[in-house]
PDB file of N, CA and C in Angstrom:
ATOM      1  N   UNK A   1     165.541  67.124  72.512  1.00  0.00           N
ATOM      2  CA  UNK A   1     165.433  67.589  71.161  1.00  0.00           C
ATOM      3  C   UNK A   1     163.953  67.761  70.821  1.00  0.00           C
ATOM      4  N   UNK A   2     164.001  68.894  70.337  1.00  0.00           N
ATOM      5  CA  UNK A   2     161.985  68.802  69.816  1.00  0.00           C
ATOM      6  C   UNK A   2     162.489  68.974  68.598  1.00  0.00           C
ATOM      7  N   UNK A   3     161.130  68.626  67.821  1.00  0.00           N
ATOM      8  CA  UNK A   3     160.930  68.706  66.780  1.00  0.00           C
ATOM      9  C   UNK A   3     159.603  68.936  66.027  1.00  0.00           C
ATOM     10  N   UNK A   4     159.286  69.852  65.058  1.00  0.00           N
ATOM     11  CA  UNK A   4     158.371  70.553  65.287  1.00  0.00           C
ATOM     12  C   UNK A   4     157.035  69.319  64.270  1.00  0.00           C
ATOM     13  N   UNK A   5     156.164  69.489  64.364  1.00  0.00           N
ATOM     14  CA  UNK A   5     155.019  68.905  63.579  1.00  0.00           C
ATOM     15  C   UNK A   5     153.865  69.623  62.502  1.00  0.00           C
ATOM     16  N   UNK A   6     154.297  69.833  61.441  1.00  0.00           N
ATOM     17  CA  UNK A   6     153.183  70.819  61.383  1.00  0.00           C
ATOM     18  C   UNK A   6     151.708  70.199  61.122  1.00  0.00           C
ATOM     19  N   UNK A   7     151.150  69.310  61.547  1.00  0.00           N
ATOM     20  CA  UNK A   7     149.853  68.853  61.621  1.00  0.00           C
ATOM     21  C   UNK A   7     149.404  69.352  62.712  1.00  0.00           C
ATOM     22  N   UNK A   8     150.204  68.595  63.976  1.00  0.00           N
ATOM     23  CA  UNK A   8     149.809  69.961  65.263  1.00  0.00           C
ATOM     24  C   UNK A   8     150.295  70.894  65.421  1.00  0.00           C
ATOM     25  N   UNK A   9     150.785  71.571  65.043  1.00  0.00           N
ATOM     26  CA  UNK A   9     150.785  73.410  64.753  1.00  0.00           C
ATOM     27  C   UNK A   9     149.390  73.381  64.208  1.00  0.00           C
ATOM     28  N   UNK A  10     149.174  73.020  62.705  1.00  0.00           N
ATOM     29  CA  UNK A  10     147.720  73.442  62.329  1.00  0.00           C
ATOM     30  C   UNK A  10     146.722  72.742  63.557  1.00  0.00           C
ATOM     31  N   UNK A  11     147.052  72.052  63.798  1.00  0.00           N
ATOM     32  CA  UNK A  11     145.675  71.560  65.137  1.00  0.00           C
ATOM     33  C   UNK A  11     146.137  72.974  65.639  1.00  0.00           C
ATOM     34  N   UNK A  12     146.635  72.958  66.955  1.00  0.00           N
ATOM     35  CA  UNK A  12     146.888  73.914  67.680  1.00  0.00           C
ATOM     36  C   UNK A  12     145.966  75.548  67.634  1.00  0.00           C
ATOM     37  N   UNK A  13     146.437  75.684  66.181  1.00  0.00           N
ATOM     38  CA  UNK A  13     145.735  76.987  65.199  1.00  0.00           C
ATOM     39  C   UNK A  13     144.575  77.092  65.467  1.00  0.00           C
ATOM     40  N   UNK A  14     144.264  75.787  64.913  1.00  0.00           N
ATOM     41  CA  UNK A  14     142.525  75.577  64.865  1.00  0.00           C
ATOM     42  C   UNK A  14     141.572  75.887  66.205  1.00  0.00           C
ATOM     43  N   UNK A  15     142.656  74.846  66.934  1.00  0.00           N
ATOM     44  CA  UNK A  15     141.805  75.216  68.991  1.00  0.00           C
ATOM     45  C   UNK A  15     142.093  76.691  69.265  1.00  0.00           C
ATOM     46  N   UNK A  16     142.976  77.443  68.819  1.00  0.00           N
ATOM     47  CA  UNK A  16     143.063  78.479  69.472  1.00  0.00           C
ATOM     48  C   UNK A  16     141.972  79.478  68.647  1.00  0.00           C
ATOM     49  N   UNK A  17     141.660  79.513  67.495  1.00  0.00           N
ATOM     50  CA  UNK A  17     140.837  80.269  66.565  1.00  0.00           C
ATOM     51  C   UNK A  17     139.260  79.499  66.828  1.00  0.00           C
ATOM     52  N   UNK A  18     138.676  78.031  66.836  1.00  0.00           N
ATOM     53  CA  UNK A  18     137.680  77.784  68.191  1.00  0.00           C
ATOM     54  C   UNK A  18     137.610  78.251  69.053  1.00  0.00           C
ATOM     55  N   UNK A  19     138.524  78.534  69.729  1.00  0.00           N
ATOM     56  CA  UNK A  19     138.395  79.182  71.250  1.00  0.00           C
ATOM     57  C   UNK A  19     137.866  80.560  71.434  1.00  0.00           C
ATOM     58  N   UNK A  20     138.417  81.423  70.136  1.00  0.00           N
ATOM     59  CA  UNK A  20     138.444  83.318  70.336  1.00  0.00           C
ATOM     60  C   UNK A  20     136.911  82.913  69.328  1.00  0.00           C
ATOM     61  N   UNK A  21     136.441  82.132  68.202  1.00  0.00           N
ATOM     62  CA  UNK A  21     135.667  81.749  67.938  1.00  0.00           C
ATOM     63  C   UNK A  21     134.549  82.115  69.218  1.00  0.00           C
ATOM     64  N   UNK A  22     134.281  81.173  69.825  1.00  0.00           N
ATOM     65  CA  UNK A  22     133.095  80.842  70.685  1.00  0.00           C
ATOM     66  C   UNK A  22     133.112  81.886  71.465  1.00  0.00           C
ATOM     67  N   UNK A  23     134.438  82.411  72.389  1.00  0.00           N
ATOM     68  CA  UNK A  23     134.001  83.581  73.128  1.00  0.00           C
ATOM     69  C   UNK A  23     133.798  84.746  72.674  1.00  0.00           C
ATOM     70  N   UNK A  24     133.685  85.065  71.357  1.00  0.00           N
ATOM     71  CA  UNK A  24     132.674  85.869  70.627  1.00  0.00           C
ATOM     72  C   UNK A  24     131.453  86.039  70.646  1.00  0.00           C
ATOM     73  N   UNK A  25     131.444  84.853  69.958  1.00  0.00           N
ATOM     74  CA  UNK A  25     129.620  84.301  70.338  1.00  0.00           C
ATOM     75  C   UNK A  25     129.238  84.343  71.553  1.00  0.00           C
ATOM     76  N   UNK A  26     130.261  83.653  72.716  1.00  0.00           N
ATOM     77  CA  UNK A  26     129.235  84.058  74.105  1.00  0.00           C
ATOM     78  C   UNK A  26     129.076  85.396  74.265  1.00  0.00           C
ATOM     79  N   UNK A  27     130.307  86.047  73.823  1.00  0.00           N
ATOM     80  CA  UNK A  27     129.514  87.771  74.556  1.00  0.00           C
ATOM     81  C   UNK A  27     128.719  88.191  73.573  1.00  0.00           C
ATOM     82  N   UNK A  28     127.965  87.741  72.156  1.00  0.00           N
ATOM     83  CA  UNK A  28     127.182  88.303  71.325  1.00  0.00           C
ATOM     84  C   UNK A  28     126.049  88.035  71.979  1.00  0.00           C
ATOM     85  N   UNK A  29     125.931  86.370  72.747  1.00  0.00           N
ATOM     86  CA  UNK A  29     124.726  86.024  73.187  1.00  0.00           C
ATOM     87  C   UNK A  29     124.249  86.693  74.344  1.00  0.00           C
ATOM     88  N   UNK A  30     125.460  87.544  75.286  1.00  0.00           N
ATOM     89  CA  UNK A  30     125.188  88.238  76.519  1.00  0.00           C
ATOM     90  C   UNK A  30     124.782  89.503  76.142  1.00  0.00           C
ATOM     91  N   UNK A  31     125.035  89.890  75.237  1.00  0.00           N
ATOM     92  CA  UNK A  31     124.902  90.986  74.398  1.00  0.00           C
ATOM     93  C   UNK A  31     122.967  91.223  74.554  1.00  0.00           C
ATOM     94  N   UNK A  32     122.902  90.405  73.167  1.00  0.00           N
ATOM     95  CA  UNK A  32     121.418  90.118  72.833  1.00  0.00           C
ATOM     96  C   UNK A  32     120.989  90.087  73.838  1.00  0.00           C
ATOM     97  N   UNK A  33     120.834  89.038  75.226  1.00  0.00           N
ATOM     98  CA  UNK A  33     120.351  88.687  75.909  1.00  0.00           C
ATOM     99  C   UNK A  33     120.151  89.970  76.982  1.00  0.00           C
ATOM    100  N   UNK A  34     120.889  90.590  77.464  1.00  0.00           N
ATOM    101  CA  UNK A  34     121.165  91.689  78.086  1.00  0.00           C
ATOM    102  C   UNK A  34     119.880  92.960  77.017  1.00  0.00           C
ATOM    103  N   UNK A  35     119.894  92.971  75.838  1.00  0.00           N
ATOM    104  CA  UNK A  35     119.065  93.822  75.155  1.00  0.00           C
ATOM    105  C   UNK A  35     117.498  93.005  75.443  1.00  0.00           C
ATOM    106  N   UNK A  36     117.791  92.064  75.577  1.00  0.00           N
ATOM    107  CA  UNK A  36     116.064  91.809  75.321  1.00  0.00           C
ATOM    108  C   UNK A  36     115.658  91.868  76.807  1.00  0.00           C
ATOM    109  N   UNK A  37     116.023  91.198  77.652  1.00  0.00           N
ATOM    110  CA  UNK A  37     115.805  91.543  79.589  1.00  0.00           C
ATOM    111  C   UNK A  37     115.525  93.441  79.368  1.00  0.00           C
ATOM    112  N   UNK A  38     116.538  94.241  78.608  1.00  0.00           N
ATOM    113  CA  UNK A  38     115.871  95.907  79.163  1.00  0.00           C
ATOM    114  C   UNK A  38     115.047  95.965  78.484  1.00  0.00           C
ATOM    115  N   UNK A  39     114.143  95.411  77.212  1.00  0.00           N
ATOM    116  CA  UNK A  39     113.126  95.257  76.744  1.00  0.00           C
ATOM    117  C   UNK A  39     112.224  95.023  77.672  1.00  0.00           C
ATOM    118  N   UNK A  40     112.053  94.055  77.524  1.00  0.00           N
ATOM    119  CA  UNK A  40     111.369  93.216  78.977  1.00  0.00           C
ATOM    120  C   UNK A  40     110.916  93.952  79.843  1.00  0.00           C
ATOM    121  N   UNK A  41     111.790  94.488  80.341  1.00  0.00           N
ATOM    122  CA  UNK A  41     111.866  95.370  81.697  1.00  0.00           C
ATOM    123  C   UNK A  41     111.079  97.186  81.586  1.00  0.00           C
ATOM    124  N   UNK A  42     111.609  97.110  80.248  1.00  0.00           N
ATOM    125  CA  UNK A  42     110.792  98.823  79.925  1.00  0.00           C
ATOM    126  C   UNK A  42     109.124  98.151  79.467  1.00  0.00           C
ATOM    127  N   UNK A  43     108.965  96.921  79.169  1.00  0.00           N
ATOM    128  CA  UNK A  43     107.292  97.451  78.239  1.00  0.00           C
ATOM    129  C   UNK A  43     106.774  97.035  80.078  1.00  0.00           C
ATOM    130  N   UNK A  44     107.099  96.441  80.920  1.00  0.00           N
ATOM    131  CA  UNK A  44     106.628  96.391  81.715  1.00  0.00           C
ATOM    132  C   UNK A  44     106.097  98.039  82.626  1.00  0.00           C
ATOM    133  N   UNK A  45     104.815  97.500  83.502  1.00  0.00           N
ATOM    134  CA  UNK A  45     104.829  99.220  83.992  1.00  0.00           C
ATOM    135  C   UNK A  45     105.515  98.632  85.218  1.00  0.00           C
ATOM    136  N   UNK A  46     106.555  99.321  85.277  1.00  0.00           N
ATOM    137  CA  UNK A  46     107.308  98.861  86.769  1.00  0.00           C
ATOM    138  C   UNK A  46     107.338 100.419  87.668  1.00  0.00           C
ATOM    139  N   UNK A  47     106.872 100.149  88.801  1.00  0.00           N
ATOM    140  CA  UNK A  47     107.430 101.632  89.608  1.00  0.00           C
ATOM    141  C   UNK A  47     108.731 101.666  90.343  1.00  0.00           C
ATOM    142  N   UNK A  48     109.505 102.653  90.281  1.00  0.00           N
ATOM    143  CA  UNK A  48     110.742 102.988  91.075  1.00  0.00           C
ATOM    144  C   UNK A  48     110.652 102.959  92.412  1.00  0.00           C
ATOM    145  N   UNK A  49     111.707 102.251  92.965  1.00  0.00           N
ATOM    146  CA  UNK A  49     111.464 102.025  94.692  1.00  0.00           C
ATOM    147  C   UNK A  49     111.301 103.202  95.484  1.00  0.00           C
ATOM    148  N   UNK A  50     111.591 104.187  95.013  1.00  0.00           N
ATOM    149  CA  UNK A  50     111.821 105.487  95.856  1.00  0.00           C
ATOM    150  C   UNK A  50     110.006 106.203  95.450  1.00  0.00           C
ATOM    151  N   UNK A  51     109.330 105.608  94.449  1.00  0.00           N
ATOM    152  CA  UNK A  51     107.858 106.129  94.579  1.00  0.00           C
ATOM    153  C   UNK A  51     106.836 105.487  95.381  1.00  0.00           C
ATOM    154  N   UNK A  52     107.749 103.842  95.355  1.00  0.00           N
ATOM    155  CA  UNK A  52     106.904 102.722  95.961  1.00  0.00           C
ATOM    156  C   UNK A  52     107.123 103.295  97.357  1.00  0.00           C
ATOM    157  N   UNK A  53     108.192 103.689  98.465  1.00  0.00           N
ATOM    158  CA  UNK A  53     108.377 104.074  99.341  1.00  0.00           C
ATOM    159  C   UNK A  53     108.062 104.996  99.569  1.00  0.00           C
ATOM    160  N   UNK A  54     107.848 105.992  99.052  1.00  0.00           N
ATOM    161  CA  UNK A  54     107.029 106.819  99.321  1.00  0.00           C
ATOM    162  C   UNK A  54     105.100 107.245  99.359  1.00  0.00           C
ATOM    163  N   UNK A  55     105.031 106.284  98.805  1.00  0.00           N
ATOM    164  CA  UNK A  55     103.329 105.852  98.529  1.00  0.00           C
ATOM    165  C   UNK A  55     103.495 104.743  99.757  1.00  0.00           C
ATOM    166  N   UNK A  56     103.989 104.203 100.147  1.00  0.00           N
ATOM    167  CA  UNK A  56     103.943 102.993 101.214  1.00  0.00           C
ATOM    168  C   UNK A  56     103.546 104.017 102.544  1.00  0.00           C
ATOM    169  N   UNK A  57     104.296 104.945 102.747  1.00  0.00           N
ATOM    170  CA  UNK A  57     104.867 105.912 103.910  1.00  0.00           C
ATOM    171  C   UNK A  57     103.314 106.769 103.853  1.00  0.00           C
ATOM    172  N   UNK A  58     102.981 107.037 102.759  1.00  0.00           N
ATOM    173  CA  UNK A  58     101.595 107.926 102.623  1.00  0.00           C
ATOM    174  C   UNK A  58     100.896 106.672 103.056  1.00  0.00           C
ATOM    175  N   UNK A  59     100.366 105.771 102.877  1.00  0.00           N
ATOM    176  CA  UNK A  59      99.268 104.710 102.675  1.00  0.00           C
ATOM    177  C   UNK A  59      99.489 104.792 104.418  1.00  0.00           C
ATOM    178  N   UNK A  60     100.705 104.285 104.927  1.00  0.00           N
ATOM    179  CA  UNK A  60     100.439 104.392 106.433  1.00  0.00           C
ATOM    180  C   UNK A  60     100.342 105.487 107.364  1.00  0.00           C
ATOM    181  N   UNK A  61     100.458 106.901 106.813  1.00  0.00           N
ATOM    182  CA  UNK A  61     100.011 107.564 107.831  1.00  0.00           C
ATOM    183  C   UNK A  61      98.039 107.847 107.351  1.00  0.00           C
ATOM    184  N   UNK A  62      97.533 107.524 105.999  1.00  0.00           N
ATOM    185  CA  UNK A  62      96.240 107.688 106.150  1.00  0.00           C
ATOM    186  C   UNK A  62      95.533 106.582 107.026  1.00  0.00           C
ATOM    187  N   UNK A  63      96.237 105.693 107.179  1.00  0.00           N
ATOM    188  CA  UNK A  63      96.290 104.835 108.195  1.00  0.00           C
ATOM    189  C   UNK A  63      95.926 104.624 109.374  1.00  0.00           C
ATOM    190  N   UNK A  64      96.948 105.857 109.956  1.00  0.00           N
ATOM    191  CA  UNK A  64      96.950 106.020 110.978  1.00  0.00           C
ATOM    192  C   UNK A  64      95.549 106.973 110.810  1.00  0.00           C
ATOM    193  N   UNK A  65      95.358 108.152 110.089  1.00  0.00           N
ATOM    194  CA  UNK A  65      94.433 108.857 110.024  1.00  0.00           C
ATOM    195  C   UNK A  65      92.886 108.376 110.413  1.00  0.00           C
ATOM    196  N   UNK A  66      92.805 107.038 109.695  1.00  0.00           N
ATOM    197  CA  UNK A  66      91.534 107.101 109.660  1.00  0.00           C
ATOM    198  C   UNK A  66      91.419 106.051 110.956  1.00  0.00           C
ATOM    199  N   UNK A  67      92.601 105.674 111.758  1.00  0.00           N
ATOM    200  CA  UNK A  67      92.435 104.913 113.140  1.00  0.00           C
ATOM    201  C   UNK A  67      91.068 105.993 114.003  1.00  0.00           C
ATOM    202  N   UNK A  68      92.666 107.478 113.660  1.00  0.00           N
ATOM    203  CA  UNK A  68      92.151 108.037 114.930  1.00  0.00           C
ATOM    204  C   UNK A  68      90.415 108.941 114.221  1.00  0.00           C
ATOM    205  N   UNK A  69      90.252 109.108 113.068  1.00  0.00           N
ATOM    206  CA  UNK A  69      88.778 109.175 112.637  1.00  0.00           C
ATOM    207  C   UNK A  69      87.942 108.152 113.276  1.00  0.00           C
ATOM    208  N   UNK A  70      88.253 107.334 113.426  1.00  0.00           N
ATOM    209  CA  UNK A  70      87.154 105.716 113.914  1.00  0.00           C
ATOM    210  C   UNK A  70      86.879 106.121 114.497  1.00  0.00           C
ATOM    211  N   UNK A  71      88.193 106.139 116.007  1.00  0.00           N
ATOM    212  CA  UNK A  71      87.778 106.345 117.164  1.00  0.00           C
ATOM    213  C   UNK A  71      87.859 107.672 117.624  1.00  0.00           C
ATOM    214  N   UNK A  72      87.114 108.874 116.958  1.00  0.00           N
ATOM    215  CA  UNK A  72      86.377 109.724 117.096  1.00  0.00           C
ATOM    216  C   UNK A  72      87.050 110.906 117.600  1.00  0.00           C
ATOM    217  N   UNK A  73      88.760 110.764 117.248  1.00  0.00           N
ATOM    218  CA  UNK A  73      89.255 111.768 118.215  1.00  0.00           C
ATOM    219  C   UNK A  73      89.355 113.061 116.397  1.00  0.00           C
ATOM    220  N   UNK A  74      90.248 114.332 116.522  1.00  0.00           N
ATOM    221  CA  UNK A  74      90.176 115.252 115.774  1.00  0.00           C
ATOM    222  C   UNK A  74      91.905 114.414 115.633  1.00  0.00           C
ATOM    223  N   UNK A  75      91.933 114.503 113.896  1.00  0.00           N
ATOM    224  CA  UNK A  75      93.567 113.857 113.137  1.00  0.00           C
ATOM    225  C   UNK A  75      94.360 114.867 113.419  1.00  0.00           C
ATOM    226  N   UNK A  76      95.559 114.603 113.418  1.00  0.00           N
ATOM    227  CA  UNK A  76      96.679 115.948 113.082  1.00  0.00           C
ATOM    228  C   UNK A  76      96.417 115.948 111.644  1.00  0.00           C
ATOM    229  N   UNK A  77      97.352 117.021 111.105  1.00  0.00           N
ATOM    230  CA  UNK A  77      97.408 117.089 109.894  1.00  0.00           C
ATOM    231  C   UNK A  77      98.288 116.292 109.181  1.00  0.00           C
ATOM    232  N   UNK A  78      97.969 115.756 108.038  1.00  0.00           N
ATOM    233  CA  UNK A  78      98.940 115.100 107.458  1.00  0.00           C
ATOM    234  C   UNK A  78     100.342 115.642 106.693  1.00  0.00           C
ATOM    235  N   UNK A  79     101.093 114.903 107.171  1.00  0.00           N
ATOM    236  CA  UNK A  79     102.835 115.511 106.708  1.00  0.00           C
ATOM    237  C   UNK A  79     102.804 114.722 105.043  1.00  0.00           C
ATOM    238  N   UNK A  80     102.822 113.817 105.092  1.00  0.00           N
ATOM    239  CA  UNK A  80     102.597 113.189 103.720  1.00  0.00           C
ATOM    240  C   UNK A  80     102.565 113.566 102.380  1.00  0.00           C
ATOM    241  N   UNK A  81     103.428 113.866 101.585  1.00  0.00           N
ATOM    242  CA  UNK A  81     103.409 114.689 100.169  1.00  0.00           C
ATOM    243  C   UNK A  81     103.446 114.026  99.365  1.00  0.00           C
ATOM    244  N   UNK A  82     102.622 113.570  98.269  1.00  0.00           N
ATOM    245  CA  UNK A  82     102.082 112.554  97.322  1.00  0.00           C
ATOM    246  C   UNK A  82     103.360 112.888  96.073  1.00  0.00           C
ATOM    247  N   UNK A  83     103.899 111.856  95.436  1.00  0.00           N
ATOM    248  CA  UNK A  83     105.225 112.137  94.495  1.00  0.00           C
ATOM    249  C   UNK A  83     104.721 112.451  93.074  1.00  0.00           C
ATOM    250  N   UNK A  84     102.939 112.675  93.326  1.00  0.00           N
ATOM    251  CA  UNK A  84     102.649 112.883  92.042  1.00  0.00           C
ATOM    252  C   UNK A  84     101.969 114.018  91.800  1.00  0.00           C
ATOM    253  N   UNK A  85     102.358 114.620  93.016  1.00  0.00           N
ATOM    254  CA  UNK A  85     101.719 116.288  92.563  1.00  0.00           C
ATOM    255  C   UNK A  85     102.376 117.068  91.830  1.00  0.00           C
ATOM    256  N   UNK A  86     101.687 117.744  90.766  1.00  0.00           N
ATOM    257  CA  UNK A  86     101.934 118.363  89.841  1.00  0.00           C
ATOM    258  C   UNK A  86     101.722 117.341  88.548  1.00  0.00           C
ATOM    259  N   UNK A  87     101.987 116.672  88.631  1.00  0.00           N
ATOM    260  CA  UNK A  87     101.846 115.542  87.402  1.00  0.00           C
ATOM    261  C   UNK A  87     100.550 115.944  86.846  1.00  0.00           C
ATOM    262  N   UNK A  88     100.573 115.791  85.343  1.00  0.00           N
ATOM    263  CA  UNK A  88      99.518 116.110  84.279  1.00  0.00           C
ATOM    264  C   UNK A  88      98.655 114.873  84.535  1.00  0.00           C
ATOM    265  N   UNK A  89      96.916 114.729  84.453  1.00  0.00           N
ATOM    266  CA  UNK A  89      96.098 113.368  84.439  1.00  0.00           C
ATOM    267  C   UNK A  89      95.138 113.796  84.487  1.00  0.00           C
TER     268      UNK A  89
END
């Protein structure tokens, strides 16, 4: 036989409206938190991996360039295309 209580019914109420309560708030706080990290992240000057890799790839064939300048032989030409040509500066 049950029988019902309504003190815990209203408990019950309460934990379940705490509960949708707080996981509100956590995703408001992931929210915010998530906005201020792309903050963060834009005032920074950050470069894109695909410029960094490509300036890496240039840096080592002048590299190589100025090996074979040392030792006195004539360079090939460089293949190397800088990702910032054309750019206004």
């Amino acid at each position: 036989m049950q029988t019902r209580n309504p003190i815990l019914d209203e408990f019950a109420k309460l934990t379940t409206g705490a509960v949708g309560l707080a996981q509100a708030a956590g995703e408001e706080a992931k929210a915010a938190f998530r906005a201020q990290a792309d903050r963060f992240v834009a005032d920074m000057d950050l470069v894109r991996k695909d410029e960094f890799e490509a300036l890496k790839a240039e840096v080592t064939a002048l590299r190589k360039e100025l090996a074979v300048l040392r030792a006195g032989e004539k360079p090939a030409p460089s293949t190397a295309k800088s990702p910032r040509k054309g750019a206004a500066g």
